[in-house]
Protein backbone atom coordinates (compact mmCIF):
# COMPACT_ATOMS: atom_id res chain seq x y z
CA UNK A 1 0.00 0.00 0.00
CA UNK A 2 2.76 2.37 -0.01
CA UNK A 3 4.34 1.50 -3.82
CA UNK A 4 7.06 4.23 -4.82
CA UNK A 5 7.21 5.67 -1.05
CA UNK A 6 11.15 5.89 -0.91
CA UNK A 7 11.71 6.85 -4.66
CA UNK A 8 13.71 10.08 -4.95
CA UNK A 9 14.36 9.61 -9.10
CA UNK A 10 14.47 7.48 -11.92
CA UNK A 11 12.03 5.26 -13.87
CA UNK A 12 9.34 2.86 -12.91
CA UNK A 13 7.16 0.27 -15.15
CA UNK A 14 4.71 -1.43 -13.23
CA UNK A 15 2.13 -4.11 -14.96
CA UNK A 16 -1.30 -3.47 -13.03
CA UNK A 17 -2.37 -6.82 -12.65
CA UNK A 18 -5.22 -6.58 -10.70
CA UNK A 19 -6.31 -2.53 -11.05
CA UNK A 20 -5.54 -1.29 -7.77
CA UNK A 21 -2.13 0.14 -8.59
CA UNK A 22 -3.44 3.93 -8.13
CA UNK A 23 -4.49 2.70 -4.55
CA UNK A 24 -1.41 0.53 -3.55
CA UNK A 25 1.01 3.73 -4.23
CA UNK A 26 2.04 6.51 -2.71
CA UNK A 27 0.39 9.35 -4.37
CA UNK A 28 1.59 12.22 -2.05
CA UNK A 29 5.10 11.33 -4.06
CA UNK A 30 4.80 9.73 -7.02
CA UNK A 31 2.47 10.43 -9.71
CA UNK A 32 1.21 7.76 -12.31
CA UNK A 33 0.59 8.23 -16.06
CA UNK A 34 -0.13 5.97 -19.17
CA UNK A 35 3.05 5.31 -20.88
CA UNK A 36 3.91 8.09 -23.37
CA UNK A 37 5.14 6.48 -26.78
CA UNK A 38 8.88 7.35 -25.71
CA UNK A 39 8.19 5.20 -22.37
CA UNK A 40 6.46 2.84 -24.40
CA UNK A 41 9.43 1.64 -26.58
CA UNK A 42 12.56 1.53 -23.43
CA UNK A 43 9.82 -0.63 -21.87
CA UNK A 44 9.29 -3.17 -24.93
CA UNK A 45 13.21 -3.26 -25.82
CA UNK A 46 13.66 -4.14 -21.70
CA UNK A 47 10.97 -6.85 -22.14
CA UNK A 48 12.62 -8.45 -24.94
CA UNK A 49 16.20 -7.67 -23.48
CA UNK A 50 14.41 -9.62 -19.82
CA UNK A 51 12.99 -12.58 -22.83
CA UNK A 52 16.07 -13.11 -24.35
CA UNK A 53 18.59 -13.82 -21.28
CA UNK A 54 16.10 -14.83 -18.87
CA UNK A 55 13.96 -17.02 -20.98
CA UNK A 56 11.19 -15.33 -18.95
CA UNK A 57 7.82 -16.74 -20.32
CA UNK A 58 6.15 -14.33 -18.72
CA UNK A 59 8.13 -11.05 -20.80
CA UNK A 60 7.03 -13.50 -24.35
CA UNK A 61 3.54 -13.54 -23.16
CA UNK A 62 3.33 -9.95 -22.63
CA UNK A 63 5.33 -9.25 -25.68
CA UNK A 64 3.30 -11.58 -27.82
CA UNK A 65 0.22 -9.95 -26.59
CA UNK A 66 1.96 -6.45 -26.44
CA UNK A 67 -0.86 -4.53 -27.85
CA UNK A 68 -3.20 -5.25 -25.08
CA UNK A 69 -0.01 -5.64 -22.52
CA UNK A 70 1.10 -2.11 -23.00
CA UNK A 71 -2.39 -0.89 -22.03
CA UNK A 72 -1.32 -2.44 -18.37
CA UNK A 73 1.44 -0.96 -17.45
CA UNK A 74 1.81 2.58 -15.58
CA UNK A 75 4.57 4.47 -15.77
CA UNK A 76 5.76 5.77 -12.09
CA UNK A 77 7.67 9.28 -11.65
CA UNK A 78 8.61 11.24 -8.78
CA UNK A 79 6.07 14.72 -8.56
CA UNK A 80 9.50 16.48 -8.15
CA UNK A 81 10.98 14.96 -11.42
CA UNK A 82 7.47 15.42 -13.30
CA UNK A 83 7.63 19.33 -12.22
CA UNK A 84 11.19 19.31 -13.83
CA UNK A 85 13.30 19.20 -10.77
CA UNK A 86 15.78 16.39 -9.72
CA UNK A 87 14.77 15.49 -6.94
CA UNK A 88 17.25 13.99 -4.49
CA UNK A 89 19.91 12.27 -6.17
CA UNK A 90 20.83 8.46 -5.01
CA UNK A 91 22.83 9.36 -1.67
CA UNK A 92 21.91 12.63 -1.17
CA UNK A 93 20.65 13.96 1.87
CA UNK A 94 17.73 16.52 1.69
CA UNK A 95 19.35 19.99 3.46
CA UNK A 96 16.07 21.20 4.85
């Protein structure tokens, strides 16, 4: 129930299984969004990166059914790094 609490940058993909993503994550830090069609394509070329040296028949399935996959994942963001700040880099300690 709190997804995303500690993240401070970066990227996050996460399939919504069961449709209660919005409600299992933070959202007084991180916001959720559709995948934009920039977000859309690192994710694929990770899937089939995960496919190929994992033999993950999980990533096939998705990517064979990638059409209605895509539609499941969320992408997860900071609020600072949607705004077009930073946030806290990896290490950093917030001076206020």
């Amino acid at each position: 129930h709190n997804l995303a609490a500690g993240m401070t940058g970066g990227e996050l993909y996460v399939l919504d299984e069961t449709g209660d993503l919005e409600r299992r994550a933070n959202l007084e830090l991180v916001e959720l969004s559709p995948l934009d069609t920039k977000a859309e394509a690192k994710l694929q070329r990770l899937l089939v990166q995960h496919a190929e040296r994992t033999g993950s028949a999980k990533a096939r399935a998705l990517l064979a059914g990638w059409a209605a996959a895509r539609r499941r994942f969320t992408a997860i963001a900071p609020k600072a790094a949607r705004r077009g700040g930073r946030g806290l880099e990896p290490g950093s300690r917030d001076a206020g």
